[in-house]
Protein backbone atom coordinates (compact mmCIF):
# COMPACT_ATOMS: atom_id res chain seq x y z
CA UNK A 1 -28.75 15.14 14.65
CA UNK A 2 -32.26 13.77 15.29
CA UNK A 3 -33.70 15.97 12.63
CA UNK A 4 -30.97 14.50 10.03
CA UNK A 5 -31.83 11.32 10.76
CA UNK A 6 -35.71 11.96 10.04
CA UNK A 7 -34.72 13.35 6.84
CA UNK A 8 -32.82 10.76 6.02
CA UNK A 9 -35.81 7.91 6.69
CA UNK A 10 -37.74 9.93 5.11
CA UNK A 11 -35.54 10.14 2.15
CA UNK A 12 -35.08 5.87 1.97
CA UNK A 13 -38.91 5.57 2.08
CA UNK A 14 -38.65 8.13 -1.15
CA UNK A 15 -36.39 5.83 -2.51
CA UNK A 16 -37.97 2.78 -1.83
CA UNK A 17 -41.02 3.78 -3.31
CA UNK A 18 -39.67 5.18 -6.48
CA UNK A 19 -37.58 2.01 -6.98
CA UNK A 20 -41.14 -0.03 -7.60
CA UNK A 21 -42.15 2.61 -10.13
CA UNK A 22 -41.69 1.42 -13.98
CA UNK A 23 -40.73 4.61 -15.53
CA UNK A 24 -37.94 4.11 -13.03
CA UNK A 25 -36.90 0.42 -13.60
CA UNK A 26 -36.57 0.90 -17.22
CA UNK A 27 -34.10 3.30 -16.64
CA UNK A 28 -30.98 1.88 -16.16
CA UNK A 29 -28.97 5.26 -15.15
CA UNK A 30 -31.50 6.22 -12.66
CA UNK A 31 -32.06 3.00 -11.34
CA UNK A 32 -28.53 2.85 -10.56
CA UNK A 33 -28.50 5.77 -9.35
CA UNK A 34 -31.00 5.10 -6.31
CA UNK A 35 -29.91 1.68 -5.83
CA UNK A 36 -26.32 3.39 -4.84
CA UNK A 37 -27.85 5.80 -2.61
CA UNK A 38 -30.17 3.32 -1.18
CA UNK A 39 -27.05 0.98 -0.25
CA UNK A 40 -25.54 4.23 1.62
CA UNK A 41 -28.40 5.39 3.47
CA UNK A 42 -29.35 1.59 4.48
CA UNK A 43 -27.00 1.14 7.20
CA UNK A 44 -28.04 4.67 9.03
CA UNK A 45 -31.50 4.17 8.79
CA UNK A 46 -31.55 0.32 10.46
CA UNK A 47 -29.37 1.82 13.24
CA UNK A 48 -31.83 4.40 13.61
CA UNK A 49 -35.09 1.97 13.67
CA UNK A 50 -32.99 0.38 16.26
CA UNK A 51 -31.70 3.24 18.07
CA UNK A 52 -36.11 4.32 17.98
CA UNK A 53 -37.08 0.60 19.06
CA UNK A 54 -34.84 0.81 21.65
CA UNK A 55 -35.98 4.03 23.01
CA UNK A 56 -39.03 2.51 23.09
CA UNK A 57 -37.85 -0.26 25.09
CA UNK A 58 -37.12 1.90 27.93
CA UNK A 59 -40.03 3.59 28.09
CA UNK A 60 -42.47 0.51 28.06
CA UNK A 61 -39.92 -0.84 31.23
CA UNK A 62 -40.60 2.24 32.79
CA UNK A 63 -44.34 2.26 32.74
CA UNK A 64 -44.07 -1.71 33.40
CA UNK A 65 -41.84 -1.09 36.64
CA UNK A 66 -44.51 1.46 38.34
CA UNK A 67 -47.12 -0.77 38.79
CA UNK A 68 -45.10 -3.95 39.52
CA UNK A 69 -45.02 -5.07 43.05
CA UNK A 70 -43.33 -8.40 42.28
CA UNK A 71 -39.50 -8.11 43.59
CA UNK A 72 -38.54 -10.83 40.86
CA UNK A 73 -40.32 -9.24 38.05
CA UNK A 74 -38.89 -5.72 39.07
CA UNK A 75 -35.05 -6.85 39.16
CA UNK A 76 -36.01 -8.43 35.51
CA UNK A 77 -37.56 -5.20 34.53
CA UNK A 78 -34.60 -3.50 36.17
CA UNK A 79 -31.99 -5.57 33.85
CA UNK A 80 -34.03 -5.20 30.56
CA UNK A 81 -33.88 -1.04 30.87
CA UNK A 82 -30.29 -1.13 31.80
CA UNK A 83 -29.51 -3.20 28.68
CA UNK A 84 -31.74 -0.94 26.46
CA UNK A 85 -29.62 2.35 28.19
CA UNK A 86 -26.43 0.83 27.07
CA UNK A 87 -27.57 -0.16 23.72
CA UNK A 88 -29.04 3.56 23.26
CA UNK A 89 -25.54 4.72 23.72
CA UNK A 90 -24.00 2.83 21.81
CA UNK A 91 -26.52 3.50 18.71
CA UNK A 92 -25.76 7.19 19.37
CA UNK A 93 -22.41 6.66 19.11
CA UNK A 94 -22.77 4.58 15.66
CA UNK A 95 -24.92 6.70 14.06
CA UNK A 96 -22.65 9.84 15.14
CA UNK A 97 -20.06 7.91 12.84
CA UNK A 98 -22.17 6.83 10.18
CA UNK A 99 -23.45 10.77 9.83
CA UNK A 100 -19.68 11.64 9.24
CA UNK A 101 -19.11 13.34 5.87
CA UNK A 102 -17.56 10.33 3.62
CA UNK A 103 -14.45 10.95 2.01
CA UNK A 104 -15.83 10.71 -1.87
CA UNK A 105 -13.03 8.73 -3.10
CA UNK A 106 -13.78 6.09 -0.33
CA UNK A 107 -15.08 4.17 -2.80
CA UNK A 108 -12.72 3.94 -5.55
CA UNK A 109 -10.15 1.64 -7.05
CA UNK A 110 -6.24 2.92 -5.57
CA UNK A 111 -3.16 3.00 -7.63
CA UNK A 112 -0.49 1.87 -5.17
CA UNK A 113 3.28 3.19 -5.15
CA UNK A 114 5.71 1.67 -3.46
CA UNK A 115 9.60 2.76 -3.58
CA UNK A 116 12.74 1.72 -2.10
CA UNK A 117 14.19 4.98 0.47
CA UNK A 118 17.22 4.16 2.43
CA UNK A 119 19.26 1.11 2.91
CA UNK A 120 20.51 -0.03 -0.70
CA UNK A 121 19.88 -3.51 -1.58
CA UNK A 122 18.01 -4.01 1.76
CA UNK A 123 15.38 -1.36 1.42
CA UNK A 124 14.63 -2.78 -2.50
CA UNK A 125 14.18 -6.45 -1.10
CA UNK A 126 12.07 -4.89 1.94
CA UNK A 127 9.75 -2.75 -1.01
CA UNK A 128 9.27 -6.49 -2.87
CA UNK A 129 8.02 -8.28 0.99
CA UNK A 130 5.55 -5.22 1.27
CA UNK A 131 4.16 -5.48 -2.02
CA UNK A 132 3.40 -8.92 -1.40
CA UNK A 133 1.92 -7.82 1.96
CA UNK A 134 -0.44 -5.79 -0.31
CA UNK A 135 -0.70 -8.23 -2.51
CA UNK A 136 -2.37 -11.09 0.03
CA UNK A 137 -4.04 -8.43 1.71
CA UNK A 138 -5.85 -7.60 -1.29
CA UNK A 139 -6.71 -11.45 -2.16
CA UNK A 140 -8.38 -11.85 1.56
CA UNK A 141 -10.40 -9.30 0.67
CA UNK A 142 -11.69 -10.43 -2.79
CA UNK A 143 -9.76 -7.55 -4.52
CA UNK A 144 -8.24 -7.58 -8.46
CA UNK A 145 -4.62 -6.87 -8.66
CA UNK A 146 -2.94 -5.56 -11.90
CA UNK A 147 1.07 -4.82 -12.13
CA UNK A 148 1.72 -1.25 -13.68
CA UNK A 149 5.33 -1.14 -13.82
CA UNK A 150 8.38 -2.68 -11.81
CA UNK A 151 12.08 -2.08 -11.18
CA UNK A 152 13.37 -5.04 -10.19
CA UNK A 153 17.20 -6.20 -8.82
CA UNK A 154 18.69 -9.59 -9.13
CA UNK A 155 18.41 -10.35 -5.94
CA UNK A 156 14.27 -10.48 -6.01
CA UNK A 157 14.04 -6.64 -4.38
CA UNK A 158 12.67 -4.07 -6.37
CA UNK A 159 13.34 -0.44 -6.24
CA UNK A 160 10.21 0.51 -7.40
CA UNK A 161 6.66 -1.02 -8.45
CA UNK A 162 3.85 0.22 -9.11
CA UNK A 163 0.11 -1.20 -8.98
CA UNK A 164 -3.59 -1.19 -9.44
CA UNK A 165 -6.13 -2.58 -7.06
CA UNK A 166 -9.53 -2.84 -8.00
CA UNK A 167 -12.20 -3.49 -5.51
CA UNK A 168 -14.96 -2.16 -3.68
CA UNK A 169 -13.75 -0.18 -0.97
CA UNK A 170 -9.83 -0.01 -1.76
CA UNK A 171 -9.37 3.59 -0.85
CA UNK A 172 -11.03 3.50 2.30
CA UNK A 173 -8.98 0.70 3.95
CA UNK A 174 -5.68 1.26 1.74
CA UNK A 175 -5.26 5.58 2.18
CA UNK A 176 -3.97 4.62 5.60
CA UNK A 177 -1.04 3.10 4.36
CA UNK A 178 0.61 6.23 2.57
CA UNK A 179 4.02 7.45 4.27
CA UNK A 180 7.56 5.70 5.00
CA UNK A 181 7.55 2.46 6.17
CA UNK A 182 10.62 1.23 8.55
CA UNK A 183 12.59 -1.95 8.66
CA UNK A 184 14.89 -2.59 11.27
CA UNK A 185 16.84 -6.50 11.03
CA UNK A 186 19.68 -8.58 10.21
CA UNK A 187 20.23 -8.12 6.33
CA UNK A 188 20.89 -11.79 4.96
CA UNK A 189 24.39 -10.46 3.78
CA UNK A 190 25.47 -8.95 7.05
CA UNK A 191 28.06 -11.01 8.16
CA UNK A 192 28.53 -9.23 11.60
CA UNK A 193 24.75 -9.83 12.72
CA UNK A 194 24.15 -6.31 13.21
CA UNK A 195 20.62 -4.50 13.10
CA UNK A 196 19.92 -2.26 9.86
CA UNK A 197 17.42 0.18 9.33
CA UNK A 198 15.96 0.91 6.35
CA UNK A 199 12.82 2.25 4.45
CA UNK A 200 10.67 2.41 2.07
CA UNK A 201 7.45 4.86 0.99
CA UNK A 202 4.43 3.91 -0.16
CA UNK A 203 2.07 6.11 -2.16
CA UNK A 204 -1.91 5.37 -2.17
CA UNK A 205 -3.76 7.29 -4.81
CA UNK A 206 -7.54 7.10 -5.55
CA UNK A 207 -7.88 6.10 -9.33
CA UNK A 208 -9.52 8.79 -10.65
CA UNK A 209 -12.03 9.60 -14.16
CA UNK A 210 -11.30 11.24 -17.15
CA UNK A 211 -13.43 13.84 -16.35
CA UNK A 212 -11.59 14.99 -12.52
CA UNK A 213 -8.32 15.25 -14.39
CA UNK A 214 -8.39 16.99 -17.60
CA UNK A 215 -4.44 16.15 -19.44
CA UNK A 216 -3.82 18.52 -22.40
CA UNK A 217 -2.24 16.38 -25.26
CA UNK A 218 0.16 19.43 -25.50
CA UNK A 219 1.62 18.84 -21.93
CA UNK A 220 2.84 15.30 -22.92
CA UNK A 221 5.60 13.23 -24.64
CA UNK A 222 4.62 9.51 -25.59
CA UNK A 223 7.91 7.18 -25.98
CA UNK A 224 7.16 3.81 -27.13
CA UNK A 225 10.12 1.38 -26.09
CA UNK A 226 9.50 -1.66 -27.75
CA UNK A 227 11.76 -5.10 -26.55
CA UNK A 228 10.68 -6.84 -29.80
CA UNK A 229 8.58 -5.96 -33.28
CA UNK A 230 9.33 -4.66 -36.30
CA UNK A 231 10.39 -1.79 -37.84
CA UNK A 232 7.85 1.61 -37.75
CA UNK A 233 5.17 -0.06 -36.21
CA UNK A 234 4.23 0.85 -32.57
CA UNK A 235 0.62 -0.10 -32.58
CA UNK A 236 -0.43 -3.88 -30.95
CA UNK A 237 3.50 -5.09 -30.91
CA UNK A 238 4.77 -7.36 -28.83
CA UNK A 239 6.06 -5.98 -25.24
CA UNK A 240 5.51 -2.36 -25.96
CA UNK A 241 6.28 -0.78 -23.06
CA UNK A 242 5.25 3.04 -23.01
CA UNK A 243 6.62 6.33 -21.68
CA UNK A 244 4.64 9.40 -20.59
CA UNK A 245 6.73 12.80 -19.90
CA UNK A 246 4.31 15.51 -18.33
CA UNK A 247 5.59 18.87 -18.77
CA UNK A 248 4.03 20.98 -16.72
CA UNK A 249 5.48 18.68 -13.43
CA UNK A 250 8.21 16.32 -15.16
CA UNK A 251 6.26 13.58 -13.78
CA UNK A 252 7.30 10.53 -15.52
CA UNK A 253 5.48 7.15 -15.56
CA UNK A 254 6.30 3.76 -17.43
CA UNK A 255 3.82 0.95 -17.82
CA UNK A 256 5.80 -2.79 -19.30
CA UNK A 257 3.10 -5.45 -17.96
CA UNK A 258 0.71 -5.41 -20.82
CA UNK A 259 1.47 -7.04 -24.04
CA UNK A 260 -0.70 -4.40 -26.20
CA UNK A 261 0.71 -1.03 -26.55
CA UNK A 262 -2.52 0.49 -26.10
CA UNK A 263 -3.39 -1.53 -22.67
CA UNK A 264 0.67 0.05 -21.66
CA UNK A 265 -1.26 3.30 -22.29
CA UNK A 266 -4.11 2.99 -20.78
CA UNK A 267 -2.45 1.90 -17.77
CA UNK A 268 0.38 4.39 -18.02
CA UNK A 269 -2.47 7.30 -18.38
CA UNK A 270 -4.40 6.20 -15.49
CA UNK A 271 -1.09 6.32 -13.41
CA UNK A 272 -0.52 9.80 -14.45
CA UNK A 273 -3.69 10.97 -13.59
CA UNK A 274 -3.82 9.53 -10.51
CA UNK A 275 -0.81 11.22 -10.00
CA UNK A 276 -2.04 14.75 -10.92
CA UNK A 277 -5.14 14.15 -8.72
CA UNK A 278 -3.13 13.34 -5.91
CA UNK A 279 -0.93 16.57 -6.08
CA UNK A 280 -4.02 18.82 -6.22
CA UNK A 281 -5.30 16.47 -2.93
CA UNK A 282 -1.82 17.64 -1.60
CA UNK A 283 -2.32 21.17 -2.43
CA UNK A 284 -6.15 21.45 -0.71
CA UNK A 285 -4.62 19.23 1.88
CA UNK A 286 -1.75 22.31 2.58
CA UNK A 287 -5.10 24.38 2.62
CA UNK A 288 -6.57 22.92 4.98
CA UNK A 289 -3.39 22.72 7.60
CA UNK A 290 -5.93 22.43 10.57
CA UNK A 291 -7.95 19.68 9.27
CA UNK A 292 -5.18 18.05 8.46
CA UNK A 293 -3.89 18.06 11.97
CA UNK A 294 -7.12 16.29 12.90
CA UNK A 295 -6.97 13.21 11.06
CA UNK A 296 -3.97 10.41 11.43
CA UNK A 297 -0.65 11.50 11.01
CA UNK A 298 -0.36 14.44 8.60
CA UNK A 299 -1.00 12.64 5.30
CA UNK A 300 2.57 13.60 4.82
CA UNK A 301 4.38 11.32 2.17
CA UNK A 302 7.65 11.46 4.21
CA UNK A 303 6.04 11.15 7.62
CA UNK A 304 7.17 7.68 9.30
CA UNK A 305 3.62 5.87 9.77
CA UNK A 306 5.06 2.50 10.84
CA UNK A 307 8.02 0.01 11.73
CA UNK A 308 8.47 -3.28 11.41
CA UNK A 309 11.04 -4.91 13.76
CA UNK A 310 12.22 -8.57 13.16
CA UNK A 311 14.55 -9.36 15.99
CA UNK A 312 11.23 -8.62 17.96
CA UNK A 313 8.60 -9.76 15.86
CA UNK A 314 6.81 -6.50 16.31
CA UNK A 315 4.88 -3.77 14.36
CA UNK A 316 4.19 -0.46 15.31
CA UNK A 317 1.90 1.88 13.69
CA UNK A 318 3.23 5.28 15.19
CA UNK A 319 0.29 7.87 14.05
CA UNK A 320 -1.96 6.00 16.75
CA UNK A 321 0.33 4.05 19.22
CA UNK A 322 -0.44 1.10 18.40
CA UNK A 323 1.99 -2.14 18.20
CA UNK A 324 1.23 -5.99 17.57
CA UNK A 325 3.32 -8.84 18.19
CA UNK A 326 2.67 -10.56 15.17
CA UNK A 327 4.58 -9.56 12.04
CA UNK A 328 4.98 -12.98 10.25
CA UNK A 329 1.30 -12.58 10.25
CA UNK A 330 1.42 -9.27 8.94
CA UNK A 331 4.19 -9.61 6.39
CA UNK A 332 1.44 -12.02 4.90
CA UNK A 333 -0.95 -9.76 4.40
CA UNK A 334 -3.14 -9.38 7.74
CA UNK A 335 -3.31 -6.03 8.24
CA UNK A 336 -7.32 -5.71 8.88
CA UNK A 337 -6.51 -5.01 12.54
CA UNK A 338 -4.19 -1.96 11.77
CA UNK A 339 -6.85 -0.58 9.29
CA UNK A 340 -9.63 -1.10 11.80
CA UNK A 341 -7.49 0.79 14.26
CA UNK A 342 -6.62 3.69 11.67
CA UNK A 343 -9.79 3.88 10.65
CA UNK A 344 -11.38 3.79 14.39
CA UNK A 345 -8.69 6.73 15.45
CA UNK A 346 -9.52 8.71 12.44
CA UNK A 347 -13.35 8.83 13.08
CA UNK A 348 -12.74 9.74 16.84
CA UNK A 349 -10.33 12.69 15.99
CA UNK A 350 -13.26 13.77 13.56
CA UNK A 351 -15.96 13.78 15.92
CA UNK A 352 -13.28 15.49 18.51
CA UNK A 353 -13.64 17.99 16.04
CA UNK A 354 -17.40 18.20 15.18
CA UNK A 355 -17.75 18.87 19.12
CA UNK A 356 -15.23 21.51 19.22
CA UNK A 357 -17.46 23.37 16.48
């Protein structure tokens, strides 16, 4: 680990020193590229300086406390090197984490699916709360939210919405949240006052480039549905909804939000694709059966990650045990706490595994 983390210093004083060259800063695409890798090595190499000035700590107490004869100043001297021992463990710990591999869509914008499952009318008005949840979520944490397509009821459910978040860091809190969700309450309609269940899944895909999901124009059907416009034209009208059919899957996708044809298209091919990427995740994901095993839950799309229980004003998260007594809060959007705790169990089930090879 130790001779990683040299490495790495080394590396950022590389970086560092190319950054002040000219031939560097007058080039934009290179100058990006180190400030990015700069950013991620940053945090590692301050907890190592730490994790070094800290070792350094001790030592100095050590020598200090073998030629002290002062009780007082020895009990100080005592204190200080048990603090610096703690806070050495603790840096080992953090920079175990931080030398994790990173998941490399961690930082990407997500493409959010969310779908009404059991319970009728019920599960479509419970879909509609947890977009919102989503929706507030992603406004605490200075995220842009764009509507892709929605099925909506009278009622204000919907049975199906789909949506774009863009923001740095997205996928790395959102991926968590893919599986069934559970409701259990008194529908508004029930007469009888009896507890339903129902439930609802949510899909989180990274959005992904042109270039890691190549579409052949062959494999696809564009249907342009226009609600007003005239005639033969399909180009710029008014509420031009559009329709791609993917052969090769018969995965459908709709995109209504945009006024423009062409943003409908946009947005409808960026939903396909993230799509497509996500069933070849799936696939290396079946691959990789063991690994899979390791992290939370299963990453199974019909595994039951959470419920949400009203008569008790309780949420439980069931991949890691976890349950809050606060679901008014969460229903608006607070959810940092779960994703700290998913994200927490997640790197302690990986470095369960580093140890065990």
């Amino acid at each position: 680990m130790f001779d990683k983390l040299d490495d790495i210093l080394n590396r950022f004083e590389e970086i560092m020193g190319e950054l002040g060259e000219p031939t560097v800063t007058g080039n934009q695409e290179r100058f990006r590229k180190l400030m990015k890798e700069q950013s991620d090595l940053t945090p590692i190499v301050e907890a190592y300086k730490e994790y070094k000035k800290s070792n350094q700590d001790v030592e100095d107490s050590l020598a200090m406390l073998e030629g002290e004869t002062d009780e007082e100043m020895r009990e100080m001297l005592k204190e200080e090197l048990g603090s610096a021992k703690k806070r050495i463990e603790e840096l080992e710990q953090k920079l175990k984490i931080l030398l994790l591999p990173k998941d490399p869509n961690d930082d990407k914008n997500v493409i959010v699916e969310i779908r009404a499952g059991a319970g009728g009318d019920e599960a479509a008005l419970f879909a509609a709360e947890i977009y919102r949840l989503y929706v507030h979520y992603a406004e605490s944490q200075r995220w842009r939210v764009e509507t892709v397509s929605v099925d909506e009821i009278g009622i204000g459910g919907m049975k199906e919405v789909s949506f774009m978040i863009t923001g740095q860091g997205a996928y790395s809190k959102l991926k968590y949240e893919s599986g069934v969700h559970r409701v259990q309450r008194v529908p508004e309609t029930e007469s009888g006052g009896r507890i339903h269940t129902s439930t609802i899944t949510v899909a989180v895909m990274p959005e992904v480039e042109d270039v890691d999901v190549v579409i052949d124009e062959k494999d696809i059907r564009i249907d342009v549905m226009r609600a007003s416009g005239n005639g033969g034209q399909c180009v710029n009208t008014t509420d031009s909804a559009v329709r791609l059919t993917h052969y090769p899957t018969g995965i459908v996708v709709y995109s209504q939000t945009e006024k423009s044809q062409l943003q409908n298209k946009a947005k409808a091919f960026a939903l396909l694709r993230a799509k497509l990427y996500d069933i070849e995740q799936q696939k290396a994901h079946d691959a990789e059966a063991e690994l899979r095993r390791s992290q939370i839950g299963t990453g199974d799309r019909s595994e039951k990650i959470r419920t949400y229980n009203f008569p008790q004003g309780r949420v439980t998260d069931h991949r890691i045990g976890l349950t809050l007594y606060k679901l008014d809060k969460i229903m608006n959007g607070d959810i940092q706490e779960i994703v700290d705790a998913c994200i927490a169990a997640d790197q302690a089930a990986k470095l369960l595994k580093m140890g065990e090879g």
